[in-house]
C-alpha atoms as a PDB file:
ATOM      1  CA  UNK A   1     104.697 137.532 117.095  1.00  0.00           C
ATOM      2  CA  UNK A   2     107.780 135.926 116.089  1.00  0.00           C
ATOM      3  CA  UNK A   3     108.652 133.729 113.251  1.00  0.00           C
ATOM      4  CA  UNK A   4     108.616 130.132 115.380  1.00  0.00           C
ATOM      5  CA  UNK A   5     105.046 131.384 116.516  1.00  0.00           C
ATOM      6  CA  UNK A   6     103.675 132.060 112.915  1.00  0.00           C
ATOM      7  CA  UNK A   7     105.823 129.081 111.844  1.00  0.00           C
ATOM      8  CA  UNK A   8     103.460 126.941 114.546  1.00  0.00           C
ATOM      9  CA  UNK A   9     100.125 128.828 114.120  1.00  0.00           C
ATOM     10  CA  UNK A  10      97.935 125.776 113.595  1.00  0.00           C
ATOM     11  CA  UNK A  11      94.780 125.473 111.090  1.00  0.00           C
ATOM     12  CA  UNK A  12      91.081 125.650 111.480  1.00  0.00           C
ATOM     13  CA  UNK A  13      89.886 121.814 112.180  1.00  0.00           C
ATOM     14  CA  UNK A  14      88.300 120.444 108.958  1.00  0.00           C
ATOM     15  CA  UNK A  15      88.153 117.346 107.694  1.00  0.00           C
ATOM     16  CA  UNK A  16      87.190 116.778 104.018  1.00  0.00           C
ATOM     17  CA  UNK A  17      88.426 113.034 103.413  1.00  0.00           C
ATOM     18  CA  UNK A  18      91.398 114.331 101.317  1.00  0.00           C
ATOM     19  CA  UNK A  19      93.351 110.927 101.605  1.00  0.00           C
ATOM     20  CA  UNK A  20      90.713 109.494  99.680  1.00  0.00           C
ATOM     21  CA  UNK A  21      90.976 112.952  96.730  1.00  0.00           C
ATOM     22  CA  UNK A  22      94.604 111.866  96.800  1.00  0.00           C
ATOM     23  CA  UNK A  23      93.979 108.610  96.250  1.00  0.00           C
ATOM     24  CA  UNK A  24      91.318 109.027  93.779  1.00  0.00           C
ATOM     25  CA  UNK A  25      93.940 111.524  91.741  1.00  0.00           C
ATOM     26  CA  UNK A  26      96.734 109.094  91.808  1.00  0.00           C
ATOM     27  CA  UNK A  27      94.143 106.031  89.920  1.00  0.00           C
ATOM     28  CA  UNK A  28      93.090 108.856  87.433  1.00  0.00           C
ATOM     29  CA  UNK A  29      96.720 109.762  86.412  1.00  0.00           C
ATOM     30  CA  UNK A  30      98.114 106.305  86.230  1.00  0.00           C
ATOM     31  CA  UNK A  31      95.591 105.253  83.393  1.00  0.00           C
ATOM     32  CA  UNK A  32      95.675 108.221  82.041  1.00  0.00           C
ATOM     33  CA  UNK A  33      99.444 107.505  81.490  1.00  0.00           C
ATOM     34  CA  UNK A  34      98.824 104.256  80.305  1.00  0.00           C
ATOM     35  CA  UNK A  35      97.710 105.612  77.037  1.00  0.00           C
ATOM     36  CA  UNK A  36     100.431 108.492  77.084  1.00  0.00           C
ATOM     37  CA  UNK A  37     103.681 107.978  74.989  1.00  0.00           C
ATOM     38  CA  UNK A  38     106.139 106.682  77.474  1.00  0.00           C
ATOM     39  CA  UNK A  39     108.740 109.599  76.442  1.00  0.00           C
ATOM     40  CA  UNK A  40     105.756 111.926  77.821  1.00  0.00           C
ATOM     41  CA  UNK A  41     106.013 110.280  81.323  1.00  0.00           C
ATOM     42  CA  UNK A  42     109.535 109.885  81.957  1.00  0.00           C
ATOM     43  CA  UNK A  43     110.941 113.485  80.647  1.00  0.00           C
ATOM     44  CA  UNK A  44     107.649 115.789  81.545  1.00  0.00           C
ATOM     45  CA  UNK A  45     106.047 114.016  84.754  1.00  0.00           C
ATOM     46  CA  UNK A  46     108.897 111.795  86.745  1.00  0.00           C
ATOM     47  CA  UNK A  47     111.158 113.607  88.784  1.00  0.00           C
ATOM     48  CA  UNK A  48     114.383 113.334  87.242  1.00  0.00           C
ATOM     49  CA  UNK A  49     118.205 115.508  87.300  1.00  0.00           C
ATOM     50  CA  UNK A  50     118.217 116.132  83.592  1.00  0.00           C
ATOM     51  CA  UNK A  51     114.254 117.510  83.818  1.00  0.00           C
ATOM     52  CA  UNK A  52     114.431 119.415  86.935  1.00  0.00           C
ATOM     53  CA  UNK A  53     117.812 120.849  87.126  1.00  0.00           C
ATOM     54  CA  UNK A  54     118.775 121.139  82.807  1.00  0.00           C
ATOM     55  CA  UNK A  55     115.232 121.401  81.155  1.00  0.00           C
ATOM     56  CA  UNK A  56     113.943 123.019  84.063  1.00  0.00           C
ATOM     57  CA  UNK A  57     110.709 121.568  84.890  1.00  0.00           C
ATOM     58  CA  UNK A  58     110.104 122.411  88.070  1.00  0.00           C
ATOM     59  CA  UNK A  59     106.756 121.250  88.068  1.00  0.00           C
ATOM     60  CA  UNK A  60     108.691 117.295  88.791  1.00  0.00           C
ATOM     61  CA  UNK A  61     108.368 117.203  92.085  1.00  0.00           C
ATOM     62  CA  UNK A  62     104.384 117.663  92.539  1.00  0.00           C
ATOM     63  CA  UNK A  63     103.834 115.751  89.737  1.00  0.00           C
ATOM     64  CA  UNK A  64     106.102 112.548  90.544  1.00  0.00           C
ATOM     65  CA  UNK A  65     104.338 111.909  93.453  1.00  0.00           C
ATOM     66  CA  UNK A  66     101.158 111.114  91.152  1.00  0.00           C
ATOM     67  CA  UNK A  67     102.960 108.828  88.790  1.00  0.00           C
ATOM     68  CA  UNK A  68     103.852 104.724  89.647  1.00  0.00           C
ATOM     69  CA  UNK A  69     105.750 102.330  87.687  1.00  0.00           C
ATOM     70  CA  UNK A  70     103.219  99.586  87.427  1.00  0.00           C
ATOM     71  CA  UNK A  71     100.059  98.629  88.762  1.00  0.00           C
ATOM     72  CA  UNK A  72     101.298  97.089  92.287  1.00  0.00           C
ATOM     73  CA  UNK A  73     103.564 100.215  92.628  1.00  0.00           C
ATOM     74  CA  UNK A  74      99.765 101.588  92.635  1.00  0.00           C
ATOM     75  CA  UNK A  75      97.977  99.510  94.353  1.00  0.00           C
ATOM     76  CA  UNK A  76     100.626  98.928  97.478  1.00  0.00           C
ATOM     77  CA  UNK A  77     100.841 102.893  97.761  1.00  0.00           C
ATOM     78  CA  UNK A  78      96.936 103.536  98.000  1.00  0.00           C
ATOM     79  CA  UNK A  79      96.400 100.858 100.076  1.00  0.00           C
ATOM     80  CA  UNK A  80      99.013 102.503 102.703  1.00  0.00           C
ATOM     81  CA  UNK A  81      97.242 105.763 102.283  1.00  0.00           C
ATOM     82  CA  UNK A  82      93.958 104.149 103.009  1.00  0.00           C
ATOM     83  CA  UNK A  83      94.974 102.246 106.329  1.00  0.00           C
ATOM     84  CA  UNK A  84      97.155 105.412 107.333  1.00  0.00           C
ATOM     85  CA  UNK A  85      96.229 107.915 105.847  1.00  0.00           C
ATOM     86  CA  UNK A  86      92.617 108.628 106.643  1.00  0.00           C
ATOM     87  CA  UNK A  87      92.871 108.359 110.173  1.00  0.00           C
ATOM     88  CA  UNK A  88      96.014 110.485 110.289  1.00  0.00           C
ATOM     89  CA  UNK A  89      93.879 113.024 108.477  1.00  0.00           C
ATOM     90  CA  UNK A  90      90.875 112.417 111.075  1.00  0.00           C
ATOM     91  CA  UNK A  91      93.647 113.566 113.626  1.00  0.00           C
ATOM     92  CA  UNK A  92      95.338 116.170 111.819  1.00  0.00           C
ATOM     93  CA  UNK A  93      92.449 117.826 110.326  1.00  0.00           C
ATOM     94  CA  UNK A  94      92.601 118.035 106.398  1.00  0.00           C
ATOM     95  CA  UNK A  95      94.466 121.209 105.903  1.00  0.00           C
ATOM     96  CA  UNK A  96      97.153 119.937 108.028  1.00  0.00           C
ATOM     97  CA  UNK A  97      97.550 116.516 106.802  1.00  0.00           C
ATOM     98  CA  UNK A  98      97.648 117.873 103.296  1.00  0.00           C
ATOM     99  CA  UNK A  99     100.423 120.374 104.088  1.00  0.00           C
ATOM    100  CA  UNK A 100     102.805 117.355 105.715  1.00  0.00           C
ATOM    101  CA  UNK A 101     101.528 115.388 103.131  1.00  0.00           C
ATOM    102  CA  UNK A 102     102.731 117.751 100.104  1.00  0.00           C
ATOM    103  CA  UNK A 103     105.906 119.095 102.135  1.00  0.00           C
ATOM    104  CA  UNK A 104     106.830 115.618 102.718  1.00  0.00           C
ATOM    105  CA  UNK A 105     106.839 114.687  99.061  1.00  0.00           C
ATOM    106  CA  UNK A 106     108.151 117.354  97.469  1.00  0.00           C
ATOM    107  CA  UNK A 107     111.283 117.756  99.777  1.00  0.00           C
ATOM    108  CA  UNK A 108     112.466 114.078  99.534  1.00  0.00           C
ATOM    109  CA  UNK A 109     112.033 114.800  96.155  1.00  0.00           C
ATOM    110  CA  UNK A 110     113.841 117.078  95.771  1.00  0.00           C
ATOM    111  CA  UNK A 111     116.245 116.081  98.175  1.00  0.00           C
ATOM    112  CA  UNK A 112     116.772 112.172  96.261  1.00  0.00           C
ATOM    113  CA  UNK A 113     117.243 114.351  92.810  1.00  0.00           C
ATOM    114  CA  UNK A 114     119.867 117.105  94.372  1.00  0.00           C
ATOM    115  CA  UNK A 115     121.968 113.718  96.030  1.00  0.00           C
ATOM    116  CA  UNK A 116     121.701 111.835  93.002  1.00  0.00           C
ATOM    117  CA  UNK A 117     122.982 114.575  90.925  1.00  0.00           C
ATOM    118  CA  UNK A 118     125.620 114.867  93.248  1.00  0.00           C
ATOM    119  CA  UNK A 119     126.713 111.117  92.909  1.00  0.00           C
ATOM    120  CA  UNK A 120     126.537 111.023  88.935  1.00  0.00           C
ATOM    121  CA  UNK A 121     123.077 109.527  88.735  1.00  0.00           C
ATOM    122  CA  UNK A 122     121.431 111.650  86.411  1.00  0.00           C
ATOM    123  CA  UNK A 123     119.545 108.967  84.142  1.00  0.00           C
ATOM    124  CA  UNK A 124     117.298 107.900  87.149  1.00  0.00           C
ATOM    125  CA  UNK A 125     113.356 108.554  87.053  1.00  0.00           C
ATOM    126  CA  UNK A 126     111.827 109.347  90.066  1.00  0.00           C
ATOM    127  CA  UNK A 127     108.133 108.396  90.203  1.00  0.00           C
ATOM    128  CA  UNK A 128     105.809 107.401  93.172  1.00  0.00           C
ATOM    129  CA  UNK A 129     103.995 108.426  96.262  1.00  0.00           C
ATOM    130  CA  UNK A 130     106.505 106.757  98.553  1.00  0.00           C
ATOM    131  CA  UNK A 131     108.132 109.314 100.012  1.00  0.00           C
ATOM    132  CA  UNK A 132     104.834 111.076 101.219  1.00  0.00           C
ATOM    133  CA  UNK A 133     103.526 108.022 102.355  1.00  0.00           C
ATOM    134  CA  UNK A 134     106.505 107.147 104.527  1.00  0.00           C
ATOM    135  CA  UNK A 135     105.984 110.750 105.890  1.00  0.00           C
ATOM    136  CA  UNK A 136     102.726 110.069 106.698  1.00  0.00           C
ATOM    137  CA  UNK A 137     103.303 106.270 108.413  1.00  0.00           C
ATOM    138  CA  UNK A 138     105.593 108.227 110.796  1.00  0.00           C
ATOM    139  CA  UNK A 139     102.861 111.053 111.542  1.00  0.00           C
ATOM    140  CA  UNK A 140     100.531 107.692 112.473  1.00  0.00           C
ATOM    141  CA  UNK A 141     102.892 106.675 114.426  1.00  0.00           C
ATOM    142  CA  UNK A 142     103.349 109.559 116.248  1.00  0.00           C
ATOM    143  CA  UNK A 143      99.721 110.377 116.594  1.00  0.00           C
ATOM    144  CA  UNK A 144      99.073 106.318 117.420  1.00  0.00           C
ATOM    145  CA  UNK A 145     102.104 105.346 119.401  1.00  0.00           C
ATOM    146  CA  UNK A 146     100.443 102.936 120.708  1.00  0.00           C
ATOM    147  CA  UNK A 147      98.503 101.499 117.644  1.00  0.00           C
ATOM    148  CA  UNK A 148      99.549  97.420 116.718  1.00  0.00           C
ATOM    149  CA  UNK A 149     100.199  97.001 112.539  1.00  0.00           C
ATOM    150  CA  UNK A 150      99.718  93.523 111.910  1.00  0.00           C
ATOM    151  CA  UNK A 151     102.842  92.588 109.412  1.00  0.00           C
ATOM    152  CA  UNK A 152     101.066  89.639 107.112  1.00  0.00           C
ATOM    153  CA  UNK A 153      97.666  89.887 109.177  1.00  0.00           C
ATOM    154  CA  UNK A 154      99.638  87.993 111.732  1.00  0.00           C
ATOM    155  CA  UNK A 155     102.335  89.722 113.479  1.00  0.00           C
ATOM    156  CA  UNK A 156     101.137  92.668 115.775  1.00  0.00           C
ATOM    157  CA  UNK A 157     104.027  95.170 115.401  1.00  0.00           C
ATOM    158  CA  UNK A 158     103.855  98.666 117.257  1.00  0.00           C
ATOM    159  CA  UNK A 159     103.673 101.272 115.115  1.00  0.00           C
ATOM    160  CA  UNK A 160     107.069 103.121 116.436  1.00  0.00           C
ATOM    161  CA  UNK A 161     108.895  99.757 116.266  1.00  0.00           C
ATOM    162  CA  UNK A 162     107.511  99.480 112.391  1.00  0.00           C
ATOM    163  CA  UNK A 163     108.452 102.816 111.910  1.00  0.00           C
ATOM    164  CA  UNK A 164     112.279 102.187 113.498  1.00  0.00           C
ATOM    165  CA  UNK A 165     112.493  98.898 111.391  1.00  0.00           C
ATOM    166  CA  UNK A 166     111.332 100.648 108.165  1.00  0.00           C
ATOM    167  CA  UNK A 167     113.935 103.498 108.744  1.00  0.00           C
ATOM    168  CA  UNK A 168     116.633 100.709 109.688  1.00  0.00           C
ATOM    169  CA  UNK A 169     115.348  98.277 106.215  1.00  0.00           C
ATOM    170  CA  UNK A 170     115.968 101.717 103.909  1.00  0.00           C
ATOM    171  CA  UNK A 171     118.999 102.646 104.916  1.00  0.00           C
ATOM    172  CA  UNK A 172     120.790  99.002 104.608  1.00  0.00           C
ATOM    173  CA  UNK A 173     119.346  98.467 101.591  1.00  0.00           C
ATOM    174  CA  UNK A 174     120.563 102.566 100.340  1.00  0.00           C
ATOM    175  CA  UNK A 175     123.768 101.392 101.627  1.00  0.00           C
ATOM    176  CA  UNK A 176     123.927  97.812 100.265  1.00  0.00           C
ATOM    177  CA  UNK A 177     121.987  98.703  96.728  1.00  0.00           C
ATOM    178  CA  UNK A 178     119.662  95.957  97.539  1.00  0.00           C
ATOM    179  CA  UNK A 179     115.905  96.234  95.802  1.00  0.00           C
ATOM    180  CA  UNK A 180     117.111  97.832  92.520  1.00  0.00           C
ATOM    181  CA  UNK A 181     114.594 100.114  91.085  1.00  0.00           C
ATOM    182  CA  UNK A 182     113.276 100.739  94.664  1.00  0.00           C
ATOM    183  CA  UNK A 183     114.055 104.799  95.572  1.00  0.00           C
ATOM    184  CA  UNK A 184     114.515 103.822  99.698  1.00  0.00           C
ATOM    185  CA  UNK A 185     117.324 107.161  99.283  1.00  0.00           C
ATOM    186  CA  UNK A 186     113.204 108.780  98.941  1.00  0.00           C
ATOM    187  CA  UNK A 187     111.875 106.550 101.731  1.00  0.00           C
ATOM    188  CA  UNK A 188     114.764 107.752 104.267  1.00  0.00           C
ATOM    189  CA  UNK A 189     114.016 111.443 103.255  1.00  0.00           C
ATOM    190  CA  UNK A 190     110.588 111.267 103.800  1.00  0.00           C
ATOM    191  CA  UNK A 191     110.829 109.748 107.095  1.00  0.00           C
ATOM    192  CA  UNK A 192     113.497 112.299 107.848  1.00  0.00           C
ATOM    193  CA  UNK A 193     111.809 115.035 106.347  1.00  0.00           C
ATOM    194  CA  UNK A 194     108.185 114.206 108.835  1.00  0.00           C
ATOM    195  CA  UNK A 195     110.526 114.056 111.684  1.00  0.00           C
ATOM    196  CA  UNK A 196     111.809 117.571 111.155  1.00  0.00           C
ATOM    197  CA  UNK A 197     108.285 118.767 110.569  1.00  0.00           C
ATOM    198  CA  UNK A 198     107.040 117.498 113.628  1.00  0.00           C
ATOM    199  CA  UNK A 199     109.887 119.061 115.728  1.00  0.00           C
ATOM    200  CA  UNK A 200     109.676 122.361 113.446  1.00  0.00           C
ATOM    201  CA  UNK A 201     106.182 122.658 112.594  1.00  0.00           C
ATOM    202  CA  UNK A 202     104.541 120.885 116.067  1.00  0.00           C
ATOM    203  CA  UNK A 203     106.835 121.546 118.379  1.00  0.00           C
ATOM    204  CA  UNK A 204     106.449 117.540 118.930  1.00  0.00           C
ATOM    205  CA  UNK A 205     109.747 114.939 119.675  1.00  0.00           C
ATOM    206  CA  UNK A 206     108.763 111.884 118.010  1.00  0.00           C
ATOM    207  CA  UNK A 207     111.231 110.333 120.285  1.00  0.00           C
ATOM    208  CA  UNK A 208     109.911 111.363 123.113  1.00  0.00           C
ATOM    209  CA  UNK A 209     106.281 110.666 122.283  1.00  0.00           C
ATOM    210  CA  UNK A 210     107.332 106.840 122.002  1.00  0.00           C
ATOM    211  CA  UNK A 211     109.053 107.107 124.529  1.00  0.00           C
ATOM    212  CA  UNK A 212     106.490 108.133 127.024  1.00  0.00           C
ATOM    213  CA  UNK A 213     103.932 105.554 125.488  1.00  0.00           C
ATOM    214  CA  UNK A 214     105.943 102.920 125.948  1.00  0.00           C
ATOM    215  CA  UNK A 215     107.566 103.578 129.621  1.00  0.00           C
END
């Protein structure tokens, strides 16, 4: 057995409703950090370059993912999880959904804190599920190629065109610094980093799954 083959060796079916444990986790930690002293939540549980690479906390990048900025950072996040996540997790089964999910999030984490160390940004706190999430809207998308999102409750979009026009949004706005205080350099890497794991992990070309939906 070679290491591609153990690499691909897929999980047991189960499915346990972890989306909704995530979610569930995520309400729990941000009002439990309400009434934590904000020093506590920037330098112990965000994801930043002076915590993970100089103190050494390399805990960050689990433990970002469970932190938001405000209560519509929150809300916005679970309620992508919900109308994603739980039937990506129906198709998946739960072990697999929860390994993207956690891959996803800690390697765009890691990835956004490496790049911003790199470009001198080392006073930047890195807190959300975004990244993950992103992952996981590109996994739907995959899986669902042929699903409609409907942008406002109006607009039917396809899922692989939302997914394109996400990807397209980030990087304009990485490249043009528009939405300050928005990580999209995360976004990108967790779209990026779902990608790879389909092609690596799956054996699946995104590309060529929309593709063949759509021809």
């Amino acid at each position: 057995m070679n290491f591609l083959s153990i690499l691909r060796k897929p999980f047991r079916y189960t499915f346990t409703n972890a989306t909704l444990v995530i979610i569930l986790v995520n309400v729990v930690m941000y009002f439990l950090f309400t009434v934590t002293p904000l020093y506590v939540y920037q330098n112990y549980m965000a994801l930043s370059v002076i915590g993970f690479f100089r103190m050494h906390l390399f805990w960050q990048p689990v433990t970002y993912m469970f932190m938001h900025g405000g209560i519509s950072h929150l809300f916005f996040n679970m309620l992508a999880l919900v109308f994603f996540g739980i039937n990506t997790e129906k198709a998946l089964g739960s072990k697999e959904f929860l390994l993207l999910y956690f891959v996803s999030g800690i390697l765009c984490g890691i990835i956004s804190v490496v790049i911003y160390s790199l470009t001198g940004y080392d006073r930047l706190f890195l807190v959300g599920a975004s990244g993950a999430i992103y992952a996981i809207l590109l996994a739907y998308a995959v899986i669902f190629p042929r699903s409609r999102i409907f942008i406002w409750g109006i607009l039917p979009v396809p899922a692989p065109v939302l997914v394109i026009a996400y990807a397209v949004i980030e990087l304009g706005s990485q490249l043009f610094s528009v939405g300050g205080g928005v990580a999209h350099l995360t976004h990108l890497a967790g779209l990026a980093v779902a990608w790879l794991y389909f092609r690596i992990r799956m054996g699946i070309n995104p590309l060529q799954i929309w593709k063949d939906a759509y021809r």
